[in-house]
Protein backbone atom coordinates (compact mmCIF):
# COMPACT_ATOMS: atom_id res chain seq x y z
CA UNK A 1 -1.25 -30.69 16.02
CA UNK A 2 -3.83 -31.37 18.28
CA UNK A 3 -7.46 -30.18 18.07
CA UNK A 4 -10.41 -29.61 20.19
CA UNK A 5 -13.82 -30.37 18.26
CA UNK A 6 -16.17 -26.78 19.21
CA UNK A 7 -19.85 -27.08 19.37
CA UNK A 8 -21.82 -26.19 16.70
CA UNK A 9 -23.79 -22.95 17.64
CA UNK A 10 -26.03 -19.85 16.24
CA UNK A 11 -24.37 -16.71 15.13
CA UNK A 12 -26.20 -13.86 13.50
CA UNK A 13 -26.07 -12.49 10.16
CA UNK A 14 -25.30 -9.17 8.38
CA UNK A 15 -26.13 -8.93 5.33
CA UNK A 16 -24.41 -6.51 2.58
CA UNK A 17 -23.34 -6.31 -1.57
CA UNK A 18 -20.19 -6.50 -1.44
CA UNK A 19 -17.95 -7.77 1.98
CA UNK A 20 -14.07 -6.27 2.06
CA UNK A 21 -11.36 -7.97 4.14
CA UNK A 22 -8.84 -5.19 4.97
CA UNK A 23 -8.96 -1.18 5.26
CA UNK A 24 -6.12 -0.71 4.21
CA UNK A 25 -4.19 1.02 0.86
CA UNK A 26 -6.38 -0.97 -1.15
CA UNK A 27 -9.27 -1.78 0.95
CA UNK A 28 -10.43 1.13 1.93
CA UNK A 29 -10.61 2.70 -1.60
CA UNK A 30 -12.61 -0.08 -2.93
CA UNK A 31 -15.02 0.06 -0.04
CA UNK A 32 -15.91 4.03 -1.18
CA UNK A 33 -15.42 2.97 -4.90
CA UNK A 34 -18.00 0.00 -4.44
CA UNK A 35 -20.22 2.57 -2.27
CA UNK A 36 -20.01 5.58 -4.94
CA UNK A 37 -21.30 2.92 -7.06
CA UNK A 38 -24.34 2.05 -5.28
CA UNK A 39 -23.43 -1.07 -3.29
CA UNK A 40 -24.20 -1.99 -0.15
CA UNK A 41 -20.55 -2.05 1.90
CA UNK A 42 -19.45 -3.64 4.78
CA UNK A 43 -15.24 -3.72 5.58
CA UNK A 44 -13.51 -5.15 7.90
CA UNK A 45 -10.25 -4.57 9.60
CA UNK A 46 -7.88 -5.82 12.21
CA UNK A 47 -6.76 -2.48 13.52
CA UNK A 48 -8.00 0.59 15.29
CA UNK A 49 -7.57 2.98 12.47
CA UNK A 50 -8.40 2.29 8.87
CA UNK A 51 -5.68 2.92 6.05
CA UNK A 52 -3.20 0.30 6.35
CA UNK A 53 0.69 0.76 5.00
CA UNK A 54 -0.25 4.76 4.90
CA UNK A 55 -1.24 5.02 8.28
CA UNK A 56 1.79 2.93 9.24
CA UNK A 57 4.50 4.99 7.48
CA UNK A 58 4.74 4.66 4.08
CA UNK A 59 3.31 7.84 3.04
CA UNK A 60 5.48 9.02 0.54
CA UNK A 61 4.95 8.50 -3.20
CA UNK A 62 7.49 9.17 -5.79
CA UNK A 63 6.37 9.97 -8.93
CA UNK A 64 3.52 7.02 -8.18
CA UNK A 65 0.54 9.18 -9.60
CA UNK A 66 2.91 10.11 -12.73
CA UNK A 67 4.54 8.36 -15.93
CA UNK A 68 7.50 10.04 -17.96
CA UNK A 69 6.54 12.07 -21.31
CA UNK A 70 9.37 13.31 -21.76
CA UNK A 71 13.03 14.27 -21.21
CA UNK A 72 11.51 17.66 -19.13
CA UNK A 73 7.45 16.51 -18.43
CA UNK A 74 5.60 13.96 -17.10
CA UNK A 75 1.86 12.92 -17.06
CA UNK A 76 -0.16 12.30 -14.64
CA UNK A 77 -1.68 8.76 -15.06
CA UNK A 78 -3.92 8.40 -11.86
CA UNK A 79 -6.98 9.83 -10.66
CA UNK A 80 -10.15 8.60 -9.60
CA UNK A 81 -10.29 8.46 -5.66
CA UNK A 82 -6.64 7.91 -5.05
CA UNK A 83 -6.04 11.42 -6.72
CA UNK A 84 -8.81 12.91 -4.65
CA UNK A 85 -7.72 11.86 -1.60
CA UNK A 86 -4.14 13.43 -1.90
CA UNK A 87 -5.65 16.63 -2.63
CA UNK A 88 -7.84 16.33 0.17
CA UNK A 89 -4.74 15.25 2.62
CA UNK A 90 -3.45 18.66 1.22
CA UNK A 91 -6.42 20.82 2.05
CA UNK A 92 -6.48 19.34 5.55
CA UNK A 93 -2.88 20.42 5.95
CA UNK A 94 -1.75 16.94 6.34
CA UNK A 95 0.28 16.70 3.30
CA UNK A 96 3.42 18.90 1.09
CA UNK A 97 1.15 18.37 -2.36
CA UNK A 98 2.73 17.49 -5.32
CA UNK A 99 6.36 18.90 -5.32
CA UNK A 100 7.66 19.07 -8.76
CA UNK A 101 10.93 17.49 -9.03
CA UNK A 102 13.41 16.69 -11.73
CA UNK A 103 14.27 13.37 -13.05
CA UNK A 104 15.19 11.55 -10.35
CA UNK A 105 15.85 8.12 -8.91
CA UNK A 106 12.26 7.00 -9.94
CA UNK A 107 11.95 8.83 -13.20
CA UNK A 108 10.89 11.94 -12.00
CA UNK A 109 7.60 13.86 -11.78
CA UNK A 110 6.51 15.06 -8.70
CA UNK A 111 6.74 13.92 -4.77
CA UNK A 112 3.96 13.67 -2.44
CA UNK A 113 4.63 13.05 0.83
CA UNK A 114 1.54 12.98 3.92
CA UNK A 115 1.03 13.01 7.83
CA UNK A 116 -0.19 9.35 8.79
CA UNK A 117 -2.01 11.08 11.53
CA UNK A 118 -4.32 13.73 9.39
CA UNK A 119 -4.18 10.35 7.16
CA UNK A 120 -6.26 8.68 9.65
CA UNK A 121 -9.36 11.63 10.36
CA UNK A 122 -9.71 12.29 6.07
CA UNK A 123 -9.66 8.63 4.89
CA UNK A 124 -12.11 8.05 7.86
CA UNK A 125 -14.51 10.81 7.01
CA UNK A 126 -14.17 9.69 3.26
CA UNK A 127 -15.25 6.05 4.14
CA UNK A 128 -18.33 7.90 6.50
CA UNK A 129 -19.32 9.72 3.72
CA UNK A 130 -19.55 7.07 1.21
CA UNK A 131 -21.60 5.36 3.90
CA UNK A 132 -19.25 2.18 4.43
CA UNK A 133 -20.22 0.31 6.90
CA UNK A 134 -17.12 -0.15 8.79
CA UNK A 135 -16.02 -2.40 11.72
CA UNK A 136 -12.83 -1.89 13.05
CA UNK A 137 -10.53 -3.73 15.58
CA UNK A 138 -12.72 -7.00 13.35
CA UNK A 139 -10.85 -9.79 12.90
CA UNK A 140 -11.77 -12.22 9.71
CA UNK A 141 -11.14 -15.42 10.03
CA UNK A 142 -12.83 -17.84 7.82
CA UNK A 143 -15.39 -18.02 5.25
CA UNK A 144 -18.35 -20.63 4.29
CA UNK A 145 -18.30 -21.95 0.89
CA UNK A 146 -21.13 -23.01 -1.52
CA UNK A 147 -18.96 -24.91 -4.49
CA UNK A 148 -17.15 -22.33 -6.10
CA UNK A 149 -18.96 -19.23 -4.59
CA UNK A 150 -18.61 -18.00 -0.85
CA UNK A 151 -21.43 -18.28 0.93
CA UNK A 152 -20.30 -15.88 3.81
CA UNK A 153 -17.58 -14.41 5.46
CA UNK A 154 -16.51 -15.02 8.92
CA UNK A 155 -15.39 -12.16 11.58
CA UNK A 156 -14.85 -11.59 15.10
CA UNK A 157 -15.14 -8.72 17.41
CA UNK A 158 -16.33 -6.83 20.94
CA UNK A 159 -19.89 -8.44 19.33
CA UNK A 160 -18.60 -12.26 19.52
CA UNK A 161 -18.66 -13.88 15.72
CA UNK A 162 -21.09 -12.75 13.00
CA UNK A 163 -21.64 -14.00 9.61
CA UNK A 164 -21.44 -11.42 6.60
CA UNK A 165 -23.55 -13.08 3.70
CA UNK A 166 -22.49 -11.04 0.79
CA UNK A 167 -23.14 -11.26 -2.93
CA UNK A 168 -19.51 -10.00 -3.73
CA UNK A 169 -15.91 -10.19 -1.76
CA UNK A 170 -12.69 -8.50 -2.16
CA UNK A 171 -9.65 -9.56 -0.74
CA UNK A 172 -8.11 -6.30 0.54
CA UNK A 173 -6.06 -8.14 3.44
CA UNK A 174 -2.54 -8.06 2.00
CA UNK A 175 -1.64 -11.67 2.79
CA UNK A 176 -4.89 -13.20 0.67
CA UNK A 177 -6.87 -14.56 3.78
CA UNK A 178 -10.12 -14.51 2.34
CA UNK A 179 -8.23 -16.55 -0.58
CA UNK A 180 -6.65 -19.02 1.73
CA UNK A 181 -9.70 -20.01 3.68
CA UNK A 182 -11.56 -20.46 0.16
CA UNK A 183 -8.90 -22.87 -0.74
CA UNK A 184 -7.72 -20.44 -3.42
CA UNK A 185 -4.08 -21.40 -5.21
CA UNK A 186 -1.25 -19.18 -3.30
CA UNK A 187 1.79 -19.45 -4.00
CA UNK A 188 5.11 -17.54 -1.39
CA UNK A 189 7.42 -14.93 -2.96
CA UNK A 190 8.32 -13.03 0.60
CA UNK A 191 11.21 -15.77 0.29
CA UNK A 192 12.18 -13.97 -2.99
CA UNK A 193 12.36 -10.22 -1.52
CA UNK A 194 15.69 -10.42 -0.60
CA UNK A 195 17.21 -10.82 -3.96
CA UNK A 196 14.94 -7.48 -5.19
CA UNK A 197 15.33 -5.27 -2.13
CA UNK A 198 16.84 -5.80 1.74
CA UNK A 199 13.99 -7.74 3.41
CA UNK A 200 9.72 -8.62 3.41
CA UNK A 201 9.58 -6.63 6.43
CA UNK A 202 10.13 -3.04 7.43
CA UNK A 203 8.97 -0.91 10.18
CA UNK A 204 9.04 2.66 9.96
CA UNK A 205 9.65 5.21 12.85
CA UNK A 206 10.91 8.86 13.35
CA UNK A 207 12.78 10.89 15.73
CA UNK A 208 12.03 14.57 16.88
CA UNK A 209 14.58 16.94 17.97
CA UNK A 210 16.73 16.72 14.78
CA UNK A 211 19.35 20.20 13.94
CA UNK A 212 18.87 19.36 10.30
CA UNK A 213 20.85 22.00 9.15
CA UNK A 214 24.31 20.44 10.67
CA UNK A 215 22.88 16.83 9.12
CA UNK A 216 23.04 18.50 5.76
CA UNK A 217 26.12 20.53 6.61
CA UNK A 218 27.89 18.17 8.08
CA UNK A 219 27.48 15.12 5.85
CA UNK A 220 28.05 16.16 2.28
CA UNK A 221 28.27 13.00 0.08
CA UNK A 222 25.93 11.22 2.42
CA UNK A 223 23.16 13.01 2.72
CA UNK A 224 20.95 14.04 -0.34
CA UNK A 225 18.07 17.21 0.36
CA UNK A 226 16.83 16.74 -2.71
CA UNK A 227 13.39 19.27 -2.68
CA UNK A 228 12.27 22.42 -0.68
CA UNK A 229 8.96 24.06 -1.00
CA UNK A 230 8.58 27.51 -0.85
CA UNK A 231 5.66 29.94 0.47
CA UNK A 232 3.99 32.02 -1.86
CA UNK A 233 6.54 35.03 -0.95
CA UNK A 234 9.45 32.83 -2.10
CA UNK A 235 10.66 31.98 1.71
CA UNK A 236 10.98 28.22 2.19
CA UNK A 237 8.37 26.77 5.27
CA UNK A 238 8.84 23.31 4.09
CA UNK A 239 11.79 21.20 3.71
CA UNK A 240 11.42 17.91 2.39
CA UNK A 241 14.39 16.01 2.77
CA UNK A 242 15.34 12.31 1.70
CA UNK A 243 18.67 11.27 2.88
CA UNK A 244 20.43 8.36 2.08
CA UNK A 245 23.21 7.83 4.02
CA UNK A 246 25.72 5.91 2.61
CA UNK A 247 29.44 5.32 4.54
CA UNK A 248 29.03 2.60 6.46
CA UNK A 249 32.87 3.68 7.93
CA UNK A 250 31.53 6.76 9.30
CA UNK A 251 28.23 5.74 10.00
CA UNK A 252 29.24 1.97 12.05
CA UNK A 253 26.88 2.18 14.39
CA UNK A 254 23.84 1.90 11.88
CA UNK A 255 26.03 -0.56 10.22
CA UNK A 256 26.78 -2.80 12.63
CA UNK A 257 22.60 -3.13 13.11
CA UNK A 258 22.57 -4.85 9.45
CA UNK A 259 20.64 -1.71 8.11
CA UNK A 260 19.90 -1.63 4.27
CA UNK A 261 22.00 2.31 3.65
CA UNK A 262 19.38 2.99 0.70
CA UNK A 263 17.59 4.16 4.42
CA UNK A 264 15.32 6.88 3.31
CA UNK A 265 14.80 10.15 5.56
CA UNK A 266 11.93 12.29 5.19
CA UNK A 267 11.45 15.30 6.68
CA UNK A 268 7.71 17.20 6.25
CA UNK A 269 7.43 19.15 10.28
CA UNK A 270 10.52 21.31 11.46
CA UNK A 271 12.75 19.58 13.92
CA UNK A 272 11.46 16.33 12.52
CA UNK A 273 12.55 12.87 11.15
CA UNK A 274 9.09 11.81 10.15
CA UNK A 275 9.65 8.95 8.14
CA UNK A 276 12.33 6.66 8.84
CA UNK A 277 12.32 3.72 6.50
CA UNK A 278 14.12 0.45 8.40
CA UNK A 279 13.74 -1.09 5.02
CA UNK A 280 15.69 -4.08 5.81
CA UNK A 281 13.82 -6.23 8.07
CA UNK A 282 13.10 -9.72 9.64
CA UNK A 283 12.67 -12.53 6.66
CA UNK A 284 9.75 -14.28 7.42
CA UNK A 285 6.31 -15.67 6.21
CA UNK A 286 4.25 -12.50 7.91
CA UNK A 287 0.93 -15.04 6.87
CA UNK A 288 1.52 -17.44 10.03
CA UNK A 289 1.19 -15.63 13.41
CA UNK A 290 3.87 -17.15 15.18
CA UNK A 291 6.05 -15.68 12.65
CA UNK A 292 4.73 -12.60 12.62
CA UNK A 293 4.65 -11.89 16.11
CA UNK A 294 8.26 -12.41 16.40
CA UNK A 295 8.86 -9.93 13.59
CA UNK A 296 6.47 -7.43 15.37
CA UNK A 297 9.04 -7.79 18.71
CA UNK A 298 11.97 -7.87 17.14
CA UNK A 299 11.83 -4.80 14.50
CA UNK A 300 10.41 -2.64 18.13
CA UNK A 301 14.21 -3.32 19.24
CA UNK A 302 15.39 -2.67 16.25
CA UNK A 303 14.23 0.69 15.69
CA UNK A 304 14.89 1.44 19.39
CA UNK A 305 18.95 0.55 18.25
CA UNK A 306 18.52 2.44 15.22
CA UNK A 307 17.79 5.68 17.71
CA UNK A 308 20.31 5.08 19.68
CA UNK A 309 22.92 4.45 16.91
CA UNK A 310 21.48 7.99 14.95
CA UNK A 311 22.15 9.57 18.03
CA UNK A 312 25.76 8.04 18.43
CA UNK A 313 26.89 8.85 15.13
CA UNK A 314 24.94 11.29 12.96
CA UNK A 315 25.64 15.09 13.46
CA UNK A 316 22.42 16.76 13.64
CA UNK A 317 21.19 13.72 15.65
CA UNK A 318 22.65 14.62 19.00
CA UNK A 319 19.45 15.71 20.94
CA UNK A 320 16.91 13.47 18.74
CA UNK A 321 14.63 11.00 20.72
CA UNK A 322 12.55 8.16 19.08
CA UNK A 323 8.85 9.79 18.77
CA UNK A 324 6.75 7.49 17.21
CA UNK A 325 6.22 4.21 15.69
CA UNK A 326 4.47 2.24 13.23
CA UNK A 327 1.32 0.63 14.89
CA UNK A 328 2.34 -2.52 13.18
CA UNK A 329 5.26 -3.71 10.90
CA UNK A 330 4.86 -3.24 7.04
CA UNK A 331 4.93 -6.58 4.59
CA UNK A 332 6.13 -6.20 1.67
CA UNK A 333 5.17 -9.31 0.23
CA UNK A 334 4.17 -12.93 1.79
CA UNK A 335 1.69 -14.91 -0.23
CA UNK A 336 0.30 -14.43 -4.05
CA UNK A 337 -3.10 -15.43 -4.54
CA UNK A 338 -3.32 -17.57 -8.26
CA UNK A 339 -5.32 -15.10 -10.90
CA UNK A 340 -6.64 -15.43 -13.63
CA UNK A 341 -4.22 -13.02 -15.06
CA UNK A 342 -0.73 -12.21 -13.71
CA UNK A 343 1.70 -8.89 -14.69
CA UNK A 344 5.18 -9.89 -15.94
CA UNK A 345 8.04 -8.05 -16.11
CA UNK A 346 8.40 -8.86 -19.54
CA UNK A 347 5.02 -6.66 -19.99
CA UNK A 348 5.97 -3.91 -17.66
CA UNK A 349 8.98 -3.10 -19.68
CA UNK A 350 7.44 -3.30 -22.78
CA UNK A 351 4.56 -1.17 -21.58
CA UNK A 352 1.75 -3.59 -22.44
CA UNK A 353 -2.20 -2.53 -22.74
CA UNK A 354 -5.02 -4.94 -22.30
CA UNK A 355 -8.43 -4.83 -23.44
CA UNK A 356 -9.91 -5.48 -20.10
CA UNK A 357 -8.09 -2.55 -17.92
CA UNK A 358 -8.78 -0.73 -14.54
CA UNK A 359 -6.41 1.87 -14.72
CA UNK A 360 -2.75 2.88 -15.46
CA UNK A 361 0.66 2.33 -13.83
CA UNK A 362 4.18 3.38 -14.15
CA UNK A 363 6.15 3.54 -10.88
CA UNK A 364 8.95 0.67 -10.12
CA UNK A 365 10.55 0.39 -7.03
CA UNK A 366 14.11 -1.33 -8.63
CA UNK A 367 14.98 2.54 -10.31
CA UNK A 368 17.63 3.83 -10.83
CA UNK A 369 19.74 0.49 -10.93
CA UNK A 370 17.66 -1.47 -13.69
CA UNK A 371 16.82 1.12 -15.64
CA UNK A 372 15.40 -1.66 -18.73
CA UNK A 373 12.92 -2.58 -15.68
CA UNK A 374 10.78 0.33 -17.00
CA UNK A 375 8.08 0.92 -18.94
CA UNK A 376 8.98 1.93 -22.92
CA UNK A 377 7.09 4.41 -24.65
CA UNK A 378 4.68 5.58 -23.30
CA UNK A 379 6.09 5.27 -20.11
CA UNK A 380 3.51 3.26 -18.30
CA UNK A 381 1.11 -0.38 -18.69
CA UNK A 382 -2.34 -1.25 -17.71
CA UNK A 383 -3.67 -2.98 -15.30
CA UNK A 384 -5.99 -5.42 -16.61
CA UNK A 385 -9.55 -6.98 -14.58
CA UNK A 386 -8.37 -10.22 -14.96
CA UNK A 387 -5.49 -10.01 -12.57
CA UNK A 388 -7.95 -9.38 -9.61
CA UNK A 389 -10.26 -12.75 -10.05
CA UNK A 390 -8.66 -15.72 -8.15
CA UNK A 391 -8.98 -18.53 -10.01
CA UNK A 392 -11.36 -20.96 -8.55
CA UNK A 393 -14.21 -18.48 -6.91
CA UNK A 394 -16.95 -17.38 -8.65
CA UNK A 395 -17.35 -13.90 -6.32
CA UNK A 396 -13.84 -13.08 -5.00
CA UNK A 397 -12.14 -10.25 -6.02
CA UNK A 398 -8.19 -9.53 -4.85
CA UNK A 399 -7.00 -6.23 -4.87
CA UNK A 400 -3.28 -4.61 -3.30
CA UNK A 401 0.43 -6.53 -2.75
CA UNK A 402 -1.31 -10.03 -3.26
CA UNK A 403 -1.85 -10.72 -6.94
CA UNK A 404 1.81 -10.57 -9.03
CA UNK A 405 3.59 -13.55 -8.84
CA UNK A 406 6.90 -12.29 -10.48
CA UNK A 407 9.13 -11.12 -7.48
CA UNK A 408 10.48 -7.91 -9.97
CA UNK A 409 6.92 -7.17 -11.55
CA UNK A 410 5.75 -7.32 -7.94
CA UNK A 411 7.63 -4.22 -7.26
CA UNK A 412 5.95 -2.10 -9.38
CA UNK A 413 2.54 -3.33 -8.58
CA UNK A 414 3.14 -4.17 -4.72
CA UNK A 415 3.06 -0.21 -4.15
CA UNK A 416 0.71 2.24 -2.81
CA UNK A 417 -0.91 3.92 -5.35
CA UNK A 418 -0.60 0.90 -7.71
CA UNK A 419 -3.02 -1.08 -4.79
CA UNK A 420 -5.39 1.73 -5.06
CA UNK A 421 -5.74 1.49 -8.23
CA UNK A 422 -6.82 -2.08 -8.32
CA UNK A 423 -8.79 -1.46 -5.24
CA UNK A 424 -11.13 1.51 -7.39
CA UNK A 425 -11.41 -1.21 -10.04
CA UNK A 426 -12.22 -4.23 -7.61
CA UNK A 427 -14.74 -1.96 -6.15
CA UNK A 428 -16.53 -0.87 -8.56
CA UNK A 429 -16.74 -4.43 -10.37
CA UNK A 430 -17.87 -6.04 -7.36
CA UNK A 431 -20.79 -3.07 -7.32
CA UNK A 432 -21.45 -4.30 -10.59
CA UNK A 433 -21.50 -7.48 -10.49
CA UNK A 434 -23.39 -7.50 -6.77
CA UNK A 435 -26.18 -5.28 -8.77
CA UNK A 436 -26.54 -7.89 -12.18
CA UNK A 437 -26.26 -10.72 -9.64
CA UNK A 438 -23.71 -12.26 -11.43
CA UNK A 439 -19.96 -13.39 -11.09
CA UNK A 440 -16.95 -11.53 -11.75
CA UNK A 441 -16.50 -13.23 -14.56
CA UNK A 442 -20.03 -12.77 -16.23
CA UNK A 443 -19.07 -8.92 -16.07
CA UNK A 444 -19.45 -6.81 -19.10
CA UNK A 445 -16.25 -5.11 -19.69
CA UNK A 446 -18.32 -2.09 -21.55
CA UNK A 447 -20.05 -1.67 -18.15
CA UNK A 448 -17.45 -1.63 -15.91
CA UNK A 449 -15.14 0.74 -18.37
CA UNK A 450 -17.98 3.11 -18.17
CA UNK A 451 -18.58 3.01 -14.38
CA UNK A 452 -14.90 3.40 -13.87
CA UNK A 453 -14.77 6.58 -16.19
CA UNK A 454 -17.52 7.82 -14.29
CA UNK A 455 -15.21 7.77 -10.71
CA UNK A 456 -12.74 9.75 -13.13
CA UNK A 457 -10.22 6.62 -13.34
CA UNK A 458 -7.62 7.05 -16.21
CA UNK A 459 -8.12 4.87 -18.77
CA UNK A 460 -6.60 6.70 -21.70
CA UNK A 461 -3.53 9.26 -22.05
């Protein structure tokens, strides 16, 4: 590679506590978790809208807030901001609450599923009111170091290039960018995904104009409704459907496209596919832009071939018409950022507890077909504080799909509500730690426990 040698020139500074790379699932709760706490917060992100993988689709959560008591109950296991949020998603209208459901494919417990666009206003007046400094459409790219501490964090935008000079940073990004430019360890699983789960890469869509009741009527075997929620007078307004459609003889339109059939269907608005989950996508390394860019372009024609071919084949699907997109693919996983502590499988399934924790955990994306991938009794494992402190920086915290190195551990922890929860505990530890001037490490465990308790995170069951 060739490179041209830029002049050295003056950029101006912002100053802040604590700097965040990425509003997204984790980000953004560990910007209002590090501002609840007292910290001065500035976050930074890429796209026009904070909130990341929600925003962009993957609003559903199956029994992610809940671990298994039980052959009949379950117990809810997360609260702290993540729970508040879905409840205020629900008062907004923008979201089905917490639909009891039987045991099902992920153990059971209740479904949640939300509207990415009512998404967008609440999480944005949540981050307002915490008083997060937020710049948006920001891109980072690069940090200055200081030995084993970074000095300050490098962004562009409409402004030209600042420099945040923080006392604290979390890695929020997904991909561990703030990690990679601090010459942090990473190591790639996205080459792994495949042999957990279709491909890294998914990009969800949805169609309008659906006549759901033929789709259930006319594909019985294929097509599973599996919960309804009814008004207060007993009538049903809501129909949440998740449809898996499995014959790829009938359906050999969609299968001819190379589409994973475990292709979920939800339905939350009358009429309305609203979450289509293209959960088998491009394999590539979503950290290098060529790469990603390709992906971007070649899951839009994807999904456009995916309409077509529900319209071909699917009864119910005659009159539907593609009516929205994903503002950007999803990555499931790309590069793991070295920790000081990594979750195994090994300790999933046998439900391990740490002295050190930020919060509970139960969901696993491999159910129902691994069944001993599961937490024992109780049900669910901690996360510990040590599994967000890259090894090698003094101030940098990771928080969301970047930190489990095990490809089948990674699919518990990889998931939405599972990055929240490290993103409360990232954000109020770098709070912490920005107030004692110290380093993650030199963190009293007694004082973040209590300052977590305090944001109502589940500790204790």
């Amino acid at each position: 590679m060739k490179y041209y040698q830029e002049k050295g020139r003056e950029i101006p500074i912002i100053e802040t506590d604590v700097f965040i790379a990425g509003a997204g699932t984790a980000g953004c709760i560990a910007a209002i978790a590090a501002a609840r706490a007292g910290a001065r917060v500035v976050l930074a992100e890429k796209m026009p809208v904070p909130g990341g993988t929600y925003t962009n689709g993957g609003i559903g959560t199956s029994s992610f807030f809940s671990a298994p008591k039980d052959d009949r109950q379950t117990v809810r296991i997360v609260d702290g901001i993540p729970y508040e949020l879905a409840l205020r998603l629900e008062k907004e209208g923008g979201a089905t609450g917490f639909i009891h459901t039987p045991k099902d494919d992920h153990r059971g417990g209740y479904r949640f599923v939300g509207d990415h666009e009512v998404y967008k206003a609440v999480i944005s007046e949540m981050l307002m009111e915490a008083g997060v400094t937020v710049y948006l459409q920001t891109m980072f790219c690069g940090v200055v170091m200081d030995g084993s501490r970074i000095q300050a964090a490098l962004v562009e935008n409409k402004d030209g290039r600042q420099a945040i000079f923080a006392k604290q940073y979390i890695d929020a990004s997904g991909d561990g960018d703030i990690a990679k430019f601090a010459g942090a360890e990473q190591i790639e699983n996205w080459q792994n995904y495949d042999q957990v789960c279709g491909g890294p890469t998914g990009l969800v869509f949805g169609m309008a104009g659906v006549d759901f009741d033929r789709l259930i009527a006319e594909n019985e075997g294929a097509v599973r409704v599996s919960y309804q929620k009814p008004a207060a007078d007993g009538t049903p307004t809501l129909k949440l459907s998740f449809c898996h459609l499995r014959d790829p003889e009938r359906y050999k339109a969609l299968a001819d496209l190379d589409i994973n059939f475990f292709t979920g269907i939800q339905s939350i608005h009358p009429g309305e596919a609203t979450y289509i989950n293209n959960s088998k996508g491009v394999k590539v390394d979503a950290s290098k832009a060529e790469d990603l860019s390709m992906a971007e372009m070649k899951l839009r024609v994807k999904i456009l071939r995916m309409a077509q071919a529900f319209k071909a084949c699917v009864p119910g699907f005659e009159h539907a018409y593609l009516s929205w997109a994903a503002t950007q693919i999803g990555i499931r996983a790309s590069k793991i950022t070295v920790c000081d502590k990594t979750i195994t499988q090994e300790e999933i399934s046998n439900a391990a507890r740490f002295e050190d924790e930020i919060g509970l955990y139960a969901f696993h994306d491999l159910a129902p077909k691994k069944p001993e991938l599961f937490a024992k009794d109780p049900g669910f494992y901690g996360f510990p504080y040590r599994m967000l402190l890259a090894k090698g920086c003094d101030n940098l915290l990771m928080a969301g799909r970047c930190v489990t190195e095990e490809i089948q551990a990674h699919m518990s922890t990889r998931n939405t509500v599972g990055c929240m929860v490290m993103g409360q505990g990232a954000g109020v530890a770098a709070a912490l730690c920005a107030q004692a001037d110290c380093g993650t490490r030199q963190l009293a465990y007694p004082k973040l426990k209590k300052a977590l308790l305090e944001q109502n995170v589940i500790l204790e069951v």
